[in-house]
N, C-alpha and C. Protein backbone atom coordinates (compact mmCIF):
# COMPACT_ATOMS: atom_id res chain seq x y z
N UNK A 1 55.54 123.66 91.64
CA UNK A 1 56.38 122.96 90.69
C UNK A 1 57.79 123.55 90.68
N UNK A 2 57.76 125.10 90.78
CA UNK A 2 59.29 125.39 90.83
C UNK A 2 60.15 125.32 91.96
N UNK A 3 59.38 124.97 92.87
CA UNK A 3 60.16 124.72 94.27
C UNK A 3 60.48 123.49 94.25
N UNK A 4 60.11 122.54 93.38
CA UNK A 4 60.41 121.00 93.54
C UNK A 4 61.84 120.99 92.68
N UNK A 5 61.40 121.74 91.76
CA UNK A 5 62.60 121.86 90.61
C UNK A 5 64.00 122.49 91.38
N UNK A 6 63.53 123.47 92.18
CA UNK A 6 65.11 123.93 92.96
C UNK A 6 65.63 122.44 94.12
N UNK A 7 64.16 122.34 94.65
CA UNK A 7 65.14 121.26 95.92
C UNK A 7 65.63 120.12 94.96
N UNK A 8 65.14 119.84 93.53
CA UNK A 8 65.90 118.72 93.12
C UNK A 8 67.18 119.44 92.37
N UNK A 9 67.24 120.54 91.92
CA UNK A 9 68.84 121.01 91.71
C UNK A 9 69.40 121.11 93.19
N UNK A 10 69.01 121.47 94.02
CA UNK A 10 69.99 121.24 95.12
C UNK A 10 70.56 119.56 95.70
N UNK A 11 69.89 118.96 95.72
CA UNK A 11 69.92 117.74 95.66
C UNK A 11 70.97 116.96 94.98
N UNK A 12 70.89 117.54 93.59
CA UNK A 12 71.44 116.69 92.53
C UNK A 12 72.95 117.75 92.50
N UNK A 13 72.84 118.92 93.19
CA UNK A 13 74.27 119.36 93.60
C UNK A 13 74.89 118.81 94.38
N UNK A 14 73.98 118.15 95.51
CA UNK A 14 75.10 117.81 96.61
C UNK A 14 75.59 116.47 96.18
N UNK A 15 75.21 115.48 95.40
CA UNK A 15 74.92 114.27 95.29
C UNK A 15 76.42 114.80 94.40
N UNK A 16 76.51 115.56 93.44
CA UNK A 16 77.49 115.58 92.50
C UNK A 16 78.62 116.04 93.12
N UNK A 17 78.78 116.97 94.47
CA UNK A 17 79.76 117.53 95.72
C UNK A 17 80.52 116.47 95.91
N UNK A 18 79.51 115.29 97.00
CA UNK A 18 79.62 113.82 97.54
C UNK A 18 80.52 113.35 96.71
N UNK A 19 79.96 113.26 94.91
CA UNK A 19 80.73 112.09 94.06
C UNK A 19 82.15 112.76 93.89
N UNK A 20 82.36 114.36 93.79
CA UNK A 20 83.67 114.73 93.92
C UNK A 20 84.46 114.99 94.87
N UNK A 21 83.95 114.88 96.39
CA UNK A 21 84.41 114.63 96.94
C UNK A 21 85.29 113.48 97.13
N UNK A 22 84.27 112.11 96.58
CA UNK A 22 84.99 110.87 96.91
C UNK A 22 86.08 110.84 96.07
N UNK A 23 86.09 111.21 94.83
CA UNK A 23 86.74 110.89 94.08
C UNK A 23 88.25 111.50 94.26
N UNK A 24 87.92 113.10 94.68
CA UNK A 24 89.69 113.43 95.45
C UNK A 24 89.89 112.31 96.93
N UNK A 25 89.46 111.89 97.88
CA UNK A 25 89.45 110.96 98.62
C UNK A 25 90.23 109.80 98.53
N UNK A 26 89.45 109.41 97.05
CA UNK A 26 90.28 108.36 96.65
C UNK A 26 91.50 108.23 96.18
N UNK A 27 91.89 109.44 95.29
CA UNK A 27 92.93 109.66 94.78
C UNK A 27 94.23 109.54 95.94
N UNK A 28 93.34 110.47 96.77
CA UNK A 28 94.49 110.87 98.01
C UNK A 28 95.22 109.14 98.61
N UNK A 29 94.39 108.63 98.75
CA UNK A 29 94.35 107.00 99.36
C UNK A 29 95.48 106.03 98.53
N UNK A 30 94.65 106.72 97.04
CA UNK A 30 95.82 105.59 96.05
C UNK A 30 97.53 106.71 96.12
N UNK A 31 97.04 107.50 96.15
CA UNK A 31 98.74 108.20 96.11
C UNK A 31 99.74 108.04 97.35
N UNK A 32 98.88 108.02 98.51
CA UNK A 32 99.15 107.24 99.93
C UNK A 32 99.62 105.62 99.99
N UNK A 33 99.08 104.91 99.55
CA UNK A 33 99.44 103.53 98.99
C UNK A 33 100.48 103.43 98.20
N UNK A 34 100.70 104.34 97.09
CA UNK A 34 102.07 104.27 96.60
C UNK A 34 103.15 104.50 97.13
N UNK A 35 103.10 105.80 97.36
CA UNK A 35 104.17 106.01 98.24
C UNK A 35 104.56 104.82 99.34
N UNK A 36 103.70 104.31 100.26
CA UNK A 36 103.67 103.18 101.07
C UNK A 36 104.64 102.04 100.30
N UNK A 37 104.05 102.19 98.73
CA UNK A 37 104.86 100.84 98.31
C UNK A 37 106.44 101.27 97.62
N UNK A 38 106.34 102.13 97.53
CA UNK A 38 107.42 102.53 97.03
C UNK A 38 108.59 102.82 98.13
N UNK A 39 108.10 103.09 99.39
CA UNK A 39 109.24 102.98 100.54
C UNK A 39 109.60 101.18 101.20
N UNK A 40 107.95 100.76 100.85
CA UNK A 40 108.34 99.02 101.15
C UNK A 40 109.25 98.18 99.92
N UNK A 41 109.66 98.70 99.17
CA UNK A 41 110.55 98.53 97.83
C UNK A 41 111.51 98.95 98.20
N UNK A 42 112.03 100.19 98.72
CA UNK A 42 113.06 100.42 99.42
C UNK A 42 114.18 99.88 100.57
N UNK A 43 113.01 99.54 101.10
CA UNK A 43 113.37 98.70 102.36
C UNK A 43 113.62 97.17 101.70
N UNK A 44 112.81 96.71 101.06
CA UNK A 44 113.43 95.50 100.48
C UNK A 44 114.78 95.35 99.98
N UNK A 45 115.04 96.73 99.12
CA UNK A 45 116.54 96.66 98.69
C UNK A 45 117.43 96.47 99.15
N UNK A 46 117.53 97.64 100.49
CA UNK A 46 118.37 97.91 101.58
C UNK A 46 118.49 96.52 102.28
N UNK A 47 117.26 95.70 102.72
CA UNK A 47 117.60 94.71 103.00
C UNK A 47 118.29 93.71 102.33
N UNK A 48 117.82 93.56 101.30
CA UNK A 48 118.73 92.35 100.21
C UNK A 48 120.41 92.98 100.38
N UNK A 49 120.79 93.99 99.90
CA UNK A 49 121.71 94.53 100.44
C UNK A 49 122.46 94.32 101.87
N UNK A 50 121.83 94.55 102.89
CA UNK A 50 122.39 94.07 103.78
C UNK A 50 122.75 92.51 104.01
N UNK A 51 121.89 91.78 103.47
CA UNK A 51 121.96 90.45 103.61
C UNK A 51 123.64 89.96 102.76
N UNK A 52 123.65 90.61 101.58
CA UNK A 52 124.41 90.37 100.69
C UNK A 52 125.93 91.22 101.50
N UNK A 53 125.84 92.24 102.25
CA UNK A 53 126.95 92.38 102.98
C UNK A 53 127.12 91.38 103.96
N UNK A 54 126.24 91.09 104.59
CA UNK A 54 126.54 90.12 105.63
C UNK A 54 127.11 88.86 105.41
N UNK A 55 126.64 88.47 103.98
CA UNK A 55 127.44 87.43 103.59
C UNK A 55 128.31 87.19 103.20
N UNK A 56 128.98 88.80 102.50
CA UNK A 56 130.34 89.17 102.42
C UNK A 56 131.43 88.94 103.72
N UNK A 57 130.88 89.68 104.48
CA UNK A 57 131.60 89.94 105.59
C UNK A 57 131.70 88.38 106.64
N UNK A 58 130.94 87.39 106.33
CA UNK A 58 131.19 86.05 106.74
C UNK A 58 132.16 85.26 106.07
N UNK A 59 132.17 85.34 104.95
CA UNK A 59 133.07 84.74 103.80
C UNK A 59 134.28 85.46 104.20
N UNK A 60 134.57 86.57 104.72
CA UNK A 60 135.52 87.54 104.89
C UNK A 60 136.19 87.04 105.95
N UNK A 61 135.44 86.73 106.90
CA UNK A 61 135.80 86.07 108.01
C UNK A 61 136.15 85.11 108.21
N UNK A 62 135.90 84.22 107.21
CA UNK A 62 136.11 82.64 107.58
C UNK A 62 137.49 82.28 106.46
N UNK A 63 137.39 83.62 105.24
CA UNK A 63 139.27 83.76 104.96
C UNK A 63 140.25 84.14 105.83
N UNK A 64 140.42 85.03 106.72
CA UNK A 64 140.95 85.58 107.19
C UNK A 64 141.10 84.61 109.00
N UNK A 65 140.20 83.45 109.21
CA UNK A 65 140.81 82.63 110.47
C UNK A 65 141.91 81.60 109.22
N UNK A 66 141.39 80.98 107.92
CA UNK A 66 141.96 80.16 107.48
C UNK A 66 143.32 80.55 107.50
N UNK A 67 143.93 81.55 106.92
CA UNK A 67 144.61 82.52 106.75
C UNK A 67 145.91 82.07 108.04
N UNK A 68 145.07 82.70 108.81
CA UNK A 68 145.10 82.46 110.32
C UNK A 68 146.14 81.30 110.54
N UNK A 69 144.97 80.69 110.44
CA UNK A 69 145.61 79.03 111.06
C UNK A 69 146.76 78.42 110.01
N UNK A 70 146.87 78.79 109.17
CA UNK A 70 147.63 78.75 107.93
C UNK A 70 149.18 78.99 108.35
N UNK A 71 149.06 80.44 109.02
CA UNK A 71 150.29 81.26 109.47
C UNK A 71 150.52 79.97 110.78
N UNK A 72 149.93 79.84 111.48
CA UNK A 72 150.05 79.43 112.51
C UNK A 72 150.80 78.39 112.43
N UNK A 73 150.23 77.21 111.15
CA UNK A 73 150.55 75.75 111.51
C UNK A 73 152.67 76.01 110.60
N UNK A 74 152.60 77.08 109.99
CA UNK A 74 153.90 77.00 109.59
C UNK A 74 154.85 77.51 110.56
């Protein structure tokens, strides 16, 4: 009887190891995922940003032929 009683405390140790194991595992995974989203948020910015220069710098451009042709036709 007391040998059943140890292999089931050993048992019910590892089983409780396993569940804390997973559980840092998981953590690690979700803190990995954030970070992930938090640099894909980044990159979104930077992009909107760029977009929003680019559209600067077109508008910029298409003053500066008017401009242009402006000087020209006088």
């Amino acid at each position: 009887m007391k040998g059943n009683v140890f292999y089931e405390a050993i048992v019910l140790s590892l089983a409780l190891l396993f569940v804390l194991l997973m559980a840092v595992a998981f953590e690690k995974d979700r803190e990995h995922h954030l970070e992930l989203y938090a640099k894909d948020q980044q990159i979104y910015e930077l992009q909107r940003k760029l977009d929003e220069t680019e559209d600067l710098y077109s508008k910029a451009t298409l003053h500066i032929e008017l401009l242009n042709k402006e000087r020209e036709a006088e």
